[in-house]
Protein backbone atom coordinates (compact mmCIF):
# COMPACT_ATOMS: atom_id res chain seq x y z
CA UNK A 1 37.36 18.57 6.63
CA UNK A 2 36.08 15.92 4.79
CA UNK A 3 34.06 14.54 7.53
CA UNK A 4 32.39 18.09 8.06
CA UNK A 5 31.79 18.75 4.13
CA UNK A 6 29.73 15.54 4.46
CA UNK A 7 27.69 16.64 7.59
CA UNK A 8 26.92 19.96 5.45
CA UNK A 9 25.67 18.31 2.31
CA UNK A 10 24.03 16.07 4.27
CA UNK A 11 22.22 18.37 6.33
CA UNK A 12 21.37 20.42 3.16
CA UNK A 13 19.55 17.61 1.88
CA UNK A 14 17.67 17.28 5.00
CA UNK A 15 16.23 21.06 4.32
CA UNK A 16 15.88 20.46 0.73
CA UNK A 17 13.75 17.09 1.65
CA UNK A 18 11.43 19.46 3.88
CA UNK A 19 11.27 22.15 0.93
CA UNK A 20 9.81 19.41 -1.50
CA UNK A 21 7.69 18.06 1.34
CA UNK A 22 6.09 21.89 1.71
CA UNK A 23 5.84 21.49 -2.11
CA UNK A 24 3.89 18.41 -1.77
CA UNK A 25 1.80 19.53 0.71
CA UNK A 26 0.79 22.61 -0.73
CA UNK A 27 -0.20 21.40 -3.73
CA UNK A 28 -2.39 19.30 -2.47
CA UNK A 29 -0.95 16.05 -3.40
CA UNK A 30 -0.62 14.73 0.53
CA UNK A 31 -3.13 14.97 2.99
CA UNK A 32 -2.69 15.41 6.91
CA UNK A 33 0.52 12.90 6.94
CA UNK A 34 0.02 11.30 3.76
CA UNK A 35 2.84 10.53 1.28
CA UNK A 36 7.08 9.48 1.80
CA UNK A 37 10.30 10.93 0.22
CA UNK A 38 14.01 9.17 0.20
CA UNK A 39 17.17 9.93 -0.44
CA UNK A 40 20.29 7.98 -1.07
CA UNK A 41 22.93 9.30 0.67
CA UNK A 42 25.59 6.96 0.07
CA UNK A 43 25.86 3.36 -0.58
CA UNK A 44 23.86 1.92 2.43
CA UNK A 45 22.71 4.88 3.83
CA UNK A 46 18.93 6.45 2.81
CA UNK A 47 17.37 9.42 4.15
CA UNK A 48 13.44 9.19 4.64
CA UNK A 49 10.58 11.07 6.21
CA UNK A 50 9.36 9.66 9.29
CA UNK A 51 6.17 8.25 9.57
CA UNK A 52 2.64 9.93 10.88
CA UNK A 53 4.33 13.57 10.12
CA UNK A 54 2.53 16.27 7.95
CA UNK A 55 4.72 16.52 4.85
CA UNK A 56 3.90 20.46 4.90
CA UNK A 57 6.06 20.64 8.59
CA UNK A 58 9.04 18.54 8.97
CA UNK A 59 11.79 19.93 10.23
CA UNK A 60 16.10 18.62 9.06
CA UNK A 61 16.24 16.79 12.19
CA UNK A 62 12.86 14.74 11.81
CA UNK A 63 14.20 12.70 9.32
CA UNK A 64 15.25 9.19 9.73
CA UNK A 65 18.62 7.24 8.04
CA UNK A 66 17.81 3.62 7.42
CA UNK A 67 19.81 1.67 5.55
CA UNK A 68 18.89 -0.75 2.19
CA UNK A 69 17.12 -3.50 4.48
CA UNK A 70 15.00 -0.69 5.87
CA UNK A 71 17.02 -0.72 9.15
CA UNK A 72 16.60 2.71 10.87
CA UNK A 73 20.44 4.00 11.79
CA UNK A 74 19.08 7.05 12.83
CA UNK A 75 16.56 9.31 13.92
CA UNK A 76 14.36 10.76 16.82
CA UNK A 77 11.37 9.53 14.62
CA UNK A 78 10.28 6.30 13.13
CA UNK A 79 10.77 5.33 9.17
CA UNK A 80 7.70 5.19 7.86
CA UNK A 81 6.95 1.58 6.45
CA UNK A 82 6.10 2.36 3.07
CA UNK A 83 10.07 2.96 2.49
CA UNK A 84 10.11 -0.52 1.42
CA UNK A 85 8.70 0.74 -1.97
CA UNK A 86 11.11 3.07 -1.98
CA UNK A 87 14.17 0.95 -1.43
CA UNK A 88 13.01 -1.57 -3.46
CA UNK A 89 13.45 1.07 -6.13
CA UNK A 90 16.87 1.99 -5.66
CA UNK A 91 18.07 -1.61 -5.31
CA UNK A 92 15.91 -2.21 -8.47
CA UNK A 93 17.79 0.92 -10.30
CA UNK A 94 21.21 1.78 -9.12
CA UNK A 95 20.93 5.24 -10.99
CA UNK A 96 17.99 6.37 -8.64
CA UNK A 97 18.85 8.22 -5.93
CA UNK A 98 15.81 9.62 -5.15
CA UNK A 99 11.69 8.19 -4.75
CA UNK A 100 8.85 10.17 -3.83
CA UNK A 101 5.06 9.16 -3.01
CA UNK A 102 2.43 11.03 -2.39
CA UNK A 103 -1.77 11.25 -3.36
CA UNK A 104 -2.26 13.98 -6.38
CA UNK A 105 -5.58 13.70 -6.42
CA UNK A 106 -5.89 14.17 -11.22
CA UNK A 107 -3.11 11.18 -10.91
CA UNK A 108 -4.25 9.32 -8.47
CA UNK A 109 -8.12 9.71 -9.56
CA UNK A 110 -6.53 7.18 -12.72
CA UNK A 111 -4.69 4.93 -10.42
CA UNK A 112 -8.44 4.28 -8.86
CA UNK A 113 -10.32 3.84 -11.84
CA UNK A 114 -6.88 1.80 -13.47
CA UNK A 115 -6.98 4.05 -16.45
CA UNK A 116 -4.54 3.82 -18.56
CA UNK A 117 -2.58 7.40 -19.16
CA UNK A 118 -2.85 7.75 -22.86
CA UNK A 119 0.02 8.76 -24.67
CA UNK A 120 0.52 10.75 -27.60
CA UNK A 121 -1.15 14.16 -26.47
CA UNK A 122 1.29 16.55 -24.81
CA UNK A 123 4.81 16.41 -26.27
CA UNK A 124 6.39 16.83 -22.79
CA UNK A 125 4.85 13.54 -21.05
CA UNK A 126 6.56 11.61 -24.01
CA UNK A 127 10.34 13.42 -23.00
CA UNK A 128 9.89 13.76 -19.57
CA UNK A 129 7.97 10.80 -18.95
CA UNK A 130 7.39 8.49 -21.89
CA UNK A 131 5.94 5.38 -20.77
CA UNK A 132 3.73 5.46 -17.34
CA UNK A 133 2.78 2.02 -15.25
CA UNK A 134 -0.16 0.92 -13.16
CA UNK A 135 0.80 -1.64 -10.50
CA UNK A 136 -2.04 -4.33 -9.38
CA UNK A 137 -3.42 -3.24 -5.90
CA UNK A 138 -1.67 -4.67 -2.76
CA UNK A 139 -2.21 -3.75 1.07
CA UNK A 140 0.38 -0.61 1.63
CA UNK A 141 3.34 -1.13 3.85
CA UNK A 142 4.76 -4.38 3.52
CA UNK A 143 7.60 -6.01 1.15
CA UNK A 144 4.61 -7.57 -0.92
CA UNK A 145 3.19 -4.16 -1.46
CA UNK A 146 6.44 -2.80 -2.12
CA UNK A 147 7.27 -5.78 -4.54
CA UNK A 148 4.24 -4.86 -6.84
CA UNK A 149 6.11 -2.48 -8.97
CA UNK A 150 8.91 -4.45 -10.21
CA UNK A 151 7.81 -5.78 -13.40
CA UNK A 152 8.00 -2.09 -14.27
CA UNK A 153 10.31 0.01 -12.47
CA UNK A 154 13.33 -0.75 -15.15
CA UNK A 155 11.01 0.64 -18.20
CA UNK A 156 9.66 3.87 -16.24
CA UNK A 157 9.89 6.77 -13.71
CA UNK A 158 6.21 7.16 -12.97
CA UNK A 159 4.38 4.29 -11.52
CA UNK A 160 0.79 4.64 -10.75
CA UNK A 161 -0.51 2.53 -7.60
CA UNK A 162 -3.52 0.87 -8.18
CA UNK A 163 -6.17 2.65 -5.84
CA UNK A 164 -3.78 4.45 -3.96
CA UNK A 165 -1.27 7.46 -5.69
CA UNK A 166 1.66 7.33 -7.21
CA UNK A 167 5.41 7.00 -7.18
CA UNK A 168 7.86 8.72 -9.29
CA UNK A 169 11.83 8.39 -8.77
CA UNK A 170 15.04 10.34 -11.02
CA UNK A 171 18.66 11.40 -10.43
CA UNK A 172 17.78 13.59 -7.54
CA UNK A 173 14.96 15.34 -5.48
CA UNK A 174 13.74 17.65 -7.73
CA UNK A 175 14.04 15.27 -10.51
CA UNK A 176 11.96 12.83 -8.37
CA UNK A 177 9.68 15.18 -7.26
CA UNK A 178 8.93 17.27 -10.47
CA UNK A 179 7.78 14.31 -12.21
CA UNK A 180 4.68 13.91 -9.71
CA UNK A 181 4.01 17.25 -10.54
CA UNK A 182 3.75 16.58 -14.77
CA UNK A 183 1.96 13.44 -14.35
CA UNK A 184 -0.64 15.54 -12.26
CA UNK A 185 -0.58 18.20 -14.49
CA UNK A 186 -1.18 16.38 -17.59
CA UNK A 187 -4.22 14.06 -15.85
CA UNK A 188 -5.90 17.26 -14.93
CA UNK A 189 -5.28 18.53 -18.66
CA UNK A 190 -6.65 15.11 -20.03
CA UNK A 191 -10.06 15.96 -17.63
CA UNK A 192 -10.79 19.12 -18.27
CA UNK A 193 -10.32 18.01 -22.33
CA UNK A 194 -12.71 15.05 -22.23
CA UNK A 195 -15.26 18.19 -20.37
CA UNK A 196 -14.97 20.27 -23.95
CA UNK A 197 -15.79 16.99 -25.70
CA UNK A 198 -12.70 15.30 -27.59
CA UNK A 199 -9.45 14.55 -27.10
CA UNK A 200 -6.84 14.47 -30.04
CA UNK A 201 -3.61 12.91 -30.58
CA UNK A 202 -0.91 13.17 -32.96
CA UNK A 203 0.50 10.03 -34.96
CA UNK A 204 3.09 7.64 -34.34
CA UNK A 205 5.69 9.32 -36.51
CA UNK A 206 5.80 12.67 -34.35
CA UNK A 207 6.12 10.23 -31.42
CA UNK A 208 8.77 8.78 -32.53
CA UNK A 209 10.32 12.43 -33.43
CA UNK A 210 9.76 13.08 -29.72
CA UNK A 211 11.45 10.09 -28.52
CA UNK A 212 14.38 10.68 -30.64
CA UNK A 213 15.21 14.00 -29.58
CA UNK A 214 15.51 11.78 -25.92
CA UNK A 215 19.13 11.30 -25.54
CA UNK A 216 19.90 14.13 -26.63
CA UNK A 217 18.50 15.59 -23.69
CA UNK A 218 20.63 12.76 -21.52
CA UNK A 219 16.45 11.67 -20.51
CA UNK A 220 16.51 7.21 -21.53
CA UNK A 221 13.83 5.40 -22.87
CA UNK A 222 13.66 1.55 -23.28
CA UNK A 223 11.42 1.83 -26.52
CA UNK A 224 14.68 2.89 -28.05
CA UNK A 225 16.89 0.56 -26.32
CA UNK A 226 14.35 -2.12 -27.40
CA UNK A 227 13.99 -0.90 -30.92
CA UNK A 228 10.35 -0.03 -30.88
CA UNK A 229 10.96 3.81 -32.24
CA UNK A 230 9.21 3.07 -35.63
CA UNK A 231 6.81 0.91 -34.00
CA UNK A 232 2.62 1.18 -33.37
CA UNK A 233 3.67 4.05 -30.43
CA UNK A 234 0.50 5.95 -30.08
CA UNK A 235 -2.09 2.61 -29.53
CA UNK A 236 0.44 -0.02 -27.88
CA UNK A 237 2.03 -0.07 -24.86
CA UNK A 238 4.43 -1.67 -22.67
CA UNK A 239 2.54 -2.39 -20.07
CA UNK A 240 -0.77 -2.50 -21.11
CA UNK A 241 -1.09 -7.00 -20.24
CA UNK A 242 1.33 -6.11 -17.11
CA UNK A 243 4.15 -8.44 -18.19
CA UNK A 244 2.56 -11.46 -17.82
CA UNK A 245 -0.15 -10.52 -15.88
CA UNK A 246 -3.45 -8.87 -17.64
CA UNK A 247 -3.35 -5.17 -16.93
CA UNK A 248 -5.66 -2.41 -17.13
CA UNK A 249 -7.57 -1.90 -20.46
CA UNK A 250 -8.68 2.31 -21.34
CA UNK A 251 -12.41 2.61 -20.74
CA UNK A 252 -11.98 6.49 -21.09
CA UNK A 253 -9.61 7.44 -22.70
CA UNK A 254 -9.55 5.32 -26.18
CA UNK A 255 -6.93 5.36 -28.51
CA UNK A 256 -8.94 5.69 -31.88
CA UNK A 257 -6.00 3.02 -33.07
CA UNK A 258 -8.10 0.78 -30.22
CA UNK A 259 -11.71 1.23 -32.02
CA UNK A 260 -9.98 -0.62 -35.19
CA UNK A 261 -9.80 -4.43 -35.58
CA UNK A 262 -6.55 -5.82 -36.03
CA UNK A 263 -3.20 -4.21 -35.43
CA UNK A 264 -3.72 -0.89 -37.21
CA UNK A 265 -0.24 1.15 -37.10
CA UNK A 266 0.24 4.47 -39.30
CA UNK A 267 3.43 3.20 -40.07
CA UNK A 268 2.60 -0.40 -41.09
CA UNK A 269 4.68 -1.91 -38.71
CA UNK A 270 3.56 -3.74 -35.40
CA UNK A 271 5.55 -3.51 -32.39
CA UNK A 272 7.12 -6.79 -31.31
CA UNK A 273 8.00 -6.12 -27.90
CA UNK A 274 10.63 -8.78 -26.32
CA UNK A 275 9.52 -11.65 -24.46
CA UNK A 276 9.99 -10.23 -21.17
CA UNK A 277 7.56 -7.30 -21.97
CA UNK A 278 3.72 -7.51 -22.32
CA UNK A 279 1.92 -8.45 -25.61
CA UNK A 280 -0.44 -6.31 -26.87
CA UNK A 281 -3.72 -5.51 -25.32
CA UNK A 282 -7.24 -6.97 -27.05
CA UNK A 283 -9.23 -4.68 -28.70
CA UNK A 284 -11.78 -2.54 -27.29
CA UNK A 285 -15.53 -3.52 -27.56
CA UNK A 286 -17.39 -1.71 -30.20
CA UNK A 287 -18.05 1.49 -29.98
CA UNK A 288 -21.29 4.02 -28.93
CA UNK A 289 -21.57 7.19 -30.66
CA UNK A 290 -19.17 9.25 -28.11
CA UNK A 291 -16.49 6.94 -29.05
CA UNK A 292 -16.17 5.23 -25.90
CA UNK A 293 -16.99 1.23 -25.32
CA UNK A 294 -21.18 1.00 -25.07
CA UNK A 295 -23.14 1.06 -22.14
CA UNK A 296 -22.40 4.00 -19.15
CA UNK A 297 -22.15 7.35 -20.03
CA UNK A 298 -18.01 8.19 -19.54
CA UNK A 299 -18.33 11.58 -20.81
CA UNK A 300 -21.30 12.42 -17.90
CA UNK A 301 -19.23 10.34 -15.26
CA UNK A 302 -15.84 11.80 -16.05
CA UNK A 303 -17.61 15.71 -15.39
CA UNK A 304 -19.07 14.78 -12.44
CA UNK A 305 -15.60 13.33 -10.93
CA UNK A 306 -13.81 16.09 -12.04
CA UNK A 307 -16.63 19.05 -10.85
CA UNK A 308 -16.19 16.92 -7.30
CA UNK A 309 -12.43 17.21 -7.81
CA UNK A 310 -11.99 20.81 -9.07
CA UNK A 311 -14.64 21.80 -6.35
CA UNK A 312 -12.60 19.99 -3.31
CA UNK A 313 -9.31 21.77 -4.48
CA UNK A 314 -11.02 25.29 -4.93
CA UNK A 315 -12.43 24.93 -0.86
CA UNK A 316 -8.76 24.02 -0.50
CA UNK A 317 -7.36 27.04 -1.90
CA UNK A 318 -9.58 29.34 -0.09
């Protein structure tokens, strides 16, 4: 009995990996065969998609088993290679049992230009998400690729790649898989804002009100774990130098904290983030009258990227 209760949640993970792939598809965040999605099944044993198969028409018995080495145990199909990344992951986090990747198009239009996502704007990207990564560009598909998001993947859930789309990862599926959906969401919201003319953000105290309310919810966040909760949270980040490594600096989307010289906080106090975490960035250049550094026009370049965008995904729909 045992035996067959483990075939049957098994196999209902296999249809629940195809409803999230149907998700993904029809939102538009995979093209054609674009985009992976694993599952831990037990300790050695991952369930994957298969490569070169449309995420919008897998069937259960598509999928592959591989184990933590990326071993395929099973399956009519091939693994696709880019489960490195996502087993990297798991034996990064023993708490994840679940990765997805895919190409939103808001998200991933940030992971090409290496914007920064700004925080302190929507009140659920600080609970749900808090913190978000961009990983330095590296060929997909092999260990070295894969390897690229380590530095981060203990402080965050959302990772963006560098020039290529994202990867979010949680407690299960859904978890996983809704989390591609907010950071979408919110990059589309942070668009169409910078098209009306401004962005606004609240101050480091409500952000800290936001992370607080956290465990509560039974959602982690290392800024608490490292202390940082009274910190500069609004205009510093984690990641911003890439821990170690310097990382991508806003050219868009400006924290007005950024604009200041020195290390301007609300609260007075600076955030000094461990040793094995990034330093804070360098200030922006000064800046033009729209608020952003001098020289292009961001405002003008940002419309006409997300016109191209909003006009790809309305042929799309229809």
């Amino acid at each position: 009995m045992v035996g067959n209760g483990s075939v049957m949640n098994e196999w209902k993970m296999r249809e629940l990996m195809c409803e999230i792939g149907r998700r993904i598809y029809q939102k538009g965040f995979a093209a054609a065969n674009d985009g992976n999605i694993s599952y831990r099944l037990g300790e050695d044993r991952v369930l994957c998609t298969p490569t070169r198969t449309s995420k919008g028409y897998m069937k259960p018995d598509d999928l592959c088993i591989v184990d933590l080495d990326g071993k395929q145990i099973s399956g009519k199909k091939k693994r696709s290679s880019e489960v490195l990344l996502h087993l990297t992951i798991m034996k990064s986090r023993a708490d994840v049992k679940s990765v997805v990747h895919c190409h939103p198009p808001h998200a991933t239009a940030f992971a090409v230009a290496r914007e920064p996502i700004p925080k302190c704007v929507l009140p659920e990207i600080e609970v749900f998400l808090g913190e978000v990564a961009i990983s330095p560009y590296e060929t997909p598909g092999g260990q070295k690729f894969a390897d690229t998001v380590l530095p981060y993947v203990k402080d965050t859930e959302t990772i963006l790649l560098a020039n290529h789309g994202t990867v979010t990862y949680g407690t299960d599926l859904e978890d996983a898989y809704f989390k591609t959906e907010i950071i979408d969401a919110y990059c589309r919201i942070l668009l169409l804002a910078k098209q009306l003319g401004r962005v606004n953000y609240y101050d480091d105290a409500k952000a800290a009100e936001l992370i607080k309310l956290k465990p509560g919810l039974g959602i982690p966040d290392p800024r608490l774990t490292l202390g940082l909760e009274n910190c500069d949270l609004c205009g510093n980040s984690l990641f911003r130098e890439g821990y170690g490594q310097p990382g991508p600096e806003p050219k868009v989307f400006i924290h007005p904290k950024l604009l200041e010289n020195g290390q301007a906080t609300s609260t007075g106090v600076a955030c000094q983030v461990p040793s094995h975490a990034p330093a804070p960035a360098a200030r922006a250049a000064a800046p033009s009258t729209n608020g952003h550094s001098a020289g292009t026009d961001v405002d003008a370049l940002v419309k006409a990227i997300t016109d191209k965008v909003m006009s790809a995904l309305s042929g799309a729909a229809s």
